[in-house]
C-alpha atoms as a PDB file:
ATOM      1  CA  UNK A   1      47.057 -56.863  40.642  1.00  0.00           C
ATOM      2  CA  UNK A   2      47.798 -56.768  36.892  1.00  0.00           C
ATOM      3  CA  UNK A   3      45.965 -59.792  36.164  1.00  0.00           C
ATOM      4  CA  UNK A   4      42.956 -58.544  37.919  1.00  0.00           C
ATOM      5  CA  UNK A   5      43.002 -55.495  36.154  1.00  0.00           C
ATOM      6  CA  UNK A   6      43.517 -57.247  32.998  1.00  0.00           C
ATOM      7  CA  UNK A   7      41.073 -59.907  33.903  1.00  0.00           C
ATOM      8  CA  UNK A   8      38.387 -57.429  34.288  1.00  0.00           C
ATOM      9  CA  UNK A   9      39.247 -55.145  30.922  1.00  0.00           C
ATOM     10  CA  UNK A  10      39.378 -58.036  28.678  1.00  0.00           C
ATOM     11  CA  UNK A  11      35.838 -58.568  30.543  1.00  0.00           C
ATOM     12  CA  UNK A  12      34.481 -55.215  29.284  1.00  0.00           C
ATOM     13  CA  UNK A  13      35.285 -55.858  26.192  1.00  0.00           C
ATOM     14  CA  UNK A  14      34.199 -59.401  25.695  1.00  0.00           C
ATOM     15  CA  UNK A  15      30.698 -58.513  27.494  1.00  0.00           C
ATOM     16  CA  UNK A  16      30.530 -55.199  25.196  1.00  0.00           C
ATOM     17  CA  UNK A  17      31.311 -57.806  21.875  1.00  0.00           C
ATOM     18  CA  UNK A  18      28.661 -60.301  22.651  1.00  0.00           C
ATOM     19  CA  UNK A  19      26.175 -57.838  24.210  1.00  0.00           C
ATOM     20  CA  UNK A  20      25.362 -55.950  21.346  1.00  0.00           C
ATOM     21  CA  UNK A  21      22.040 -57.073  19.060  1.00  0.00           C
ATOM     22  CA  UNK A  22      23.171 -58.377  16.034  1.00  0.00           C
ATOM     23  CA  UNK A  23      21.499 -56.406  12.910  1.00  0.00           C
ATOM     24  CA  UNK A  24      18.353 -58.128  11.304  1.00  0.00           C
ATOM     25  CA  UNK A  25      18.453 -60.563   8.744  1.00  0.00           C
ATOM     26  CA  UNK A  26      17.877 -60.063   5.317  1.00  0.00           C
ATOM     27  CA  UNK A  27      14.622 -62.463   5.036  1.00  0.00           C
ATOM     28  CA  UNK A  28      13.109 -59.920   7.950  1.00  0.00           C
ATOM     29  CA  UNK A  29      14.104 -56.339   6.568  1.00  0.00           C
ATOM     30  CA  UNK A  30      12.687 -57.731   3.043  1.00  0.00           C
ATOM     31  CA  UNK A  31       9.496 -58.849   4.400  1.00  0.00           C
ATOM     32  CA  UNK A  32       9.078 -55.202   6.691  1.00  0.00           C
ATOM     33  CA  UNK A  33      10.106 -53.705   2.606  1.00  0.00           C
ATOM     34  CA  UNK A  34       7.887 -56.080   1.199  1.00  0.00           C
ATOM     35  CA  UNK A  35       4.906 -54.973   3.634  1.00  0.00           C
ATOM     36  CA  UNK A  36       5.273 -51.372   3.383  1.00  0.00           C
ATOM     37  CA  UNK A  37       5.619 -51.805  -0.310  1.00  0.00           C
ATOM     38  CA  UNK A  38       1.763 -53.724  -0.120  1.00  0.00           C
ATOM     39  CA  UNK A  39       0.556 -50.551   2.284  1.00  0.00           C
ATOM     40  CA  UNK A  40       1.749 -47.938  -0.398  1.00  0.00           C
ATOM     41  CA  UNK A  41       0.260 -50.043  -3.549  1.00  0.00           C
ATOM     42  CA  UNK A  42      -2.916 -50.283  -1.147  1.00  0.00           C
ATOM     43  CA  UNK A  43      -3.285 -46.277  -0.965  1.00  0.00           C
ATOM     44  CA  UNK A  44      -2.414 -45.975  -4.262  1.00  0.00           C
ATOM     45  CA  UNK A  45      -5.111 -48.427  -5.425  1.00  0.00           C
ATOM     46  CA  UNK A  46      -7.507 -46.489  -2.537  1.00  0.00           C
ATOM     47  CA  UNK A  47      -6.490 -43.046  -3.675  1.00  0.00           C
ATOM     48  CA  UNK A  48      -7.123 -43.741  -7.906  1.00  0.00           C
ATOM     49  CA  UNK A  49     -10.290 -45.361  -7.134  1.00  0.00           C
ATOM     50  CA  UNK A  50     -11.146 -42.211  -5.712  1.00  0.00           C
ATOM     51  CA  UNK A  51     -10.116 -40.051  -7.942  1.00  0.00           C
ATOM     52  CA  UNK A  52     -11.842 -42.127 -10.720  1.00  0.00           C
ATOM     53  CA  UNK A  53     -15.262 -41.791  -8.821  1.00  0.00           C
ATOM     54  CA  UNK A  54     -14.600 -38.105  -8.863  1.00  0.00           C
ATOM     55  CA  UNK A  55     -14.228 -37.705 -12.137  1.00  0.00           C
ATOM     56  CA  UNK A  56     -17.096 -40.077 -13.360  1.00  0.00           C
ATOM     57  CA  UNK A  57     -19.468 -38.075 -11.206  1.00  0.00           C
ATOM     58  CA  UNK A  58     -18.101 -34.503 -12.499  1.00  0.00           C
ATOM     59  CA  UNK A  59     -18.709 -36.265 -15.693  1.00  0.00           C
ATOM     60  CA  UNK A  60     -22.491 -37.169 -14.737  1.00  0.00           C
ATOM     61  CA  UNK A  61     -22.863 -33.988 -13.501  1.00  0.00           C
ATOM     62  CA  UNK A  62     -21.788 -31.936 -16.658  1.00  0.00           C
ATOM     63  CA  UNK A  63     -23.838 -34.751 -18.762  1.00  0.00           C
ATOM     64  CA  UNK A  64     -26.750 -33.635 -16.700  1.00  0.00           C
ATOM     65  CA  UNK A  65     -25.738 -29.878 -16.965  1.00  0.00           C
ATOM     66  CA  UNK A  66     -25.968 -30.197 -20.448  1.00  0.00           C
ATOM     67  CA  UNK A  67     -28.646 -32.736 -21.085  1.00  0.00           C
ATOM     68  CA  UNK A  68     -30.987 -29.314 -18.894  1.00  0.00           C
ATOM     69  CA  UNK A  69     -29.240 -26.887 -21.315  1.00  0.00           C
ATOM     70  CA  UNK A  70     -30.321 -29.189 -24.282  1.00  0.00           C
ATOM     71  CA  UNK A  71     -33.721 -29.262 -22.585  1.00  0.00           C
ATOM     72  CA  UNK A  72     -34.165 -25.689 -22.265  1.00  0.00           C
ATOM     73  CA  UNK A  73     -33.528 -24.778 -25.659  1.00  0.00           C
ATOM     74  CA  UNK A  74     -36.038 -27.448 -26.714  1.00  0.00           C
ATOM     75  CA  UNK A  75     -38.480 -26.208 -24.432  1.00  0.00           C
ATOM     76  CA  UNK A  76     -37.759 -22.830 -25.866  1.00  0.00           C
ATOM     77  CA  UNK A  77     -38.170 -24.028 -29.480  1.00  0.00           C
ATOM     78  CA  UNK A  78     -41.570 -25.538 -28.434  1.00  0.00           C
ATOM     79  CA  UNK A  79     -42.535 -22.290 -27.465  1.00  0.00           C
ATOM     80  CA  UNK A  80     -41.740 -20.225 -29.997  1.00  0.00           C
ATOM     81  CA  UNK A  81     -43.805 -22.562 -32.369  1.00  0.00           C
ATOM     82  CA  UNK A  82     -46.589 -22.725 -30.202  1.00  0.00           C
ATOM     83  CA  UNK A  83     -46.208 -19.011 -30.067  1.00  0.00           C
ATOM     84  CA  UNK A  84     -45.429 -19.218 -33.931  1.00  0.00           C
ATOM     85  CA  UNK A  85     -49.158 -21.347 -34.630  1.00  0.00           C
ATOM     86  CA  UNK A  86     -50.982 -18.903 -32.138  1.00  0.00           C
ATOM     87  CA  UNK A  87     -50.163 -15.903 -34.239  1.00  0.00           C
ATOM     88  CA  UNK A  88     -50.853 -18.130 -37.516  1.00  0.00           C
ATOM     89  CA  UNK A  89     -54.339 -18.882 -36.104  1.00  0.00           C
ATOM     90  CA  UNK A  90     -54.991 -14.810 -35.585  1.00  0.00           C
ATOM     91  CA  UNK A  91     -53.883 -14.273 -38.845  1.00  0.00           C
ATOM     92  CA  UNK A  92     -56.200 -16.735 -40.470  1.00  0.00           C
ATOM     93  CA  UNK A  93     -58.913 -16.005 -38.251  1.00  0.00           C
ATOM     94  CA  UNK A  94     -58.976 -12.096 -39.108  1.00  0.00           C
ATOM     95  CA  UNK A  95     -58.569 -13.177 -42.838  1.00  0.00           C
ATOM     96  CA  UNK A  96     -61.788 -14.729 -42.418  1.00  0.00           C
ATOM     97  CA  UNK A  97     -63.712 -11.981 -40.526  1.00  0.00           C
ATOM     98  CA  UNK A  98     -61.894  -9.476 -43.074  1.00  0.00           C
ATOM     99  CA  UNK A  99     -63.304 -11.904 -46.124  1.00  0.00           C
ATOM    100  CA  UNK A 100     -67.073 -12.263 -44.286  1.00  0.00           C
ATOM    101  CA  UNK A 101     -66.936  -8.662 -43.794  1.00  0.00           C
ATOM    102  CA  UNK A 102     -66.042  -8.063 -47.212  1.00  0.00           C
ATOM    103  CA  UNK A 103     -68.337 -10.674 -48.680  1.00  0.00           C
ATOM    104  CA  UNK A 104     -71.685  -8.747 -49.430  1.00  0.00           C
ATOM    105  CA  UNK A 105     -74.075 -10.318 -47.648  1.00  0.00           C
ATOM    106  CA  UNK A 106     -76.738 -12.363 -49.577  1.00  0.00           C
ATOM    107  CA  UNK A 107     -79.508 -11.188 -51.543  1.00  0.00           C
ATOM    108  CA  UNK A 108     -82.776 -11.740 -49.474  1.00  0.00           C
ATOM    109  CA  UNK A 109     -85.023 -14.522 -51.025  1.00  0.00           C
ATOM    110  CA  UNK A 110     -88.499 -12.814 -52.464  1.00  0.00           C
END
């Protein structure tokens, strides 16, 4: 009965020994590091490119903010010299009236 007992221990533990998974090699855990490594540099690339579009458009889009600021100061500037050559043109203009006015009028031909 001892060596049945025995028999079927020793058993246990030699079916417990070989049944167990033996842990992965080192060529497959470096390739699973190597491919996650390749995912993150992926995301990364994914994620800057992103951020670089973002920044070149808030940079088109101040550009463009300014370039209507420049524009509306020009367009202001144009119309203070038109405004500028209008009152000129009054001024003149009444010179001349004031000059005809003053001007005695020629002597009629006898």
């Amino acid at each position: 009965m001892k060596n049945v007992i025995s028999a079927l221990i020793v058993g246990l533990f030699a079916s417990a020994a070989f049944a167990q998974t033996p842990a992965p090699t080192a060529p497959v855990a470096k390739a699973e590091v190597k491919q996650s490594k390749e995912v993150t540099k992926a995301e990364v690339k994914e994620t800057k490119t992103a951020v670089k579009t973002e920044a070149k458009e808030a940079t088109a889009t101040t550009g463009a903010k300014e370039e209507v600021a420049g524009a509306k100061v020009d367009a202001k500037k144009a119309k203070v010299k038109a405004h500028h050559k209008v009152v000129k043109a009054k001024a003149d203009e009444a010179k001349v009236d004031a000059k005809e006015a003053v001007a005695p009028a020629p002597a009629p031909a006898k």
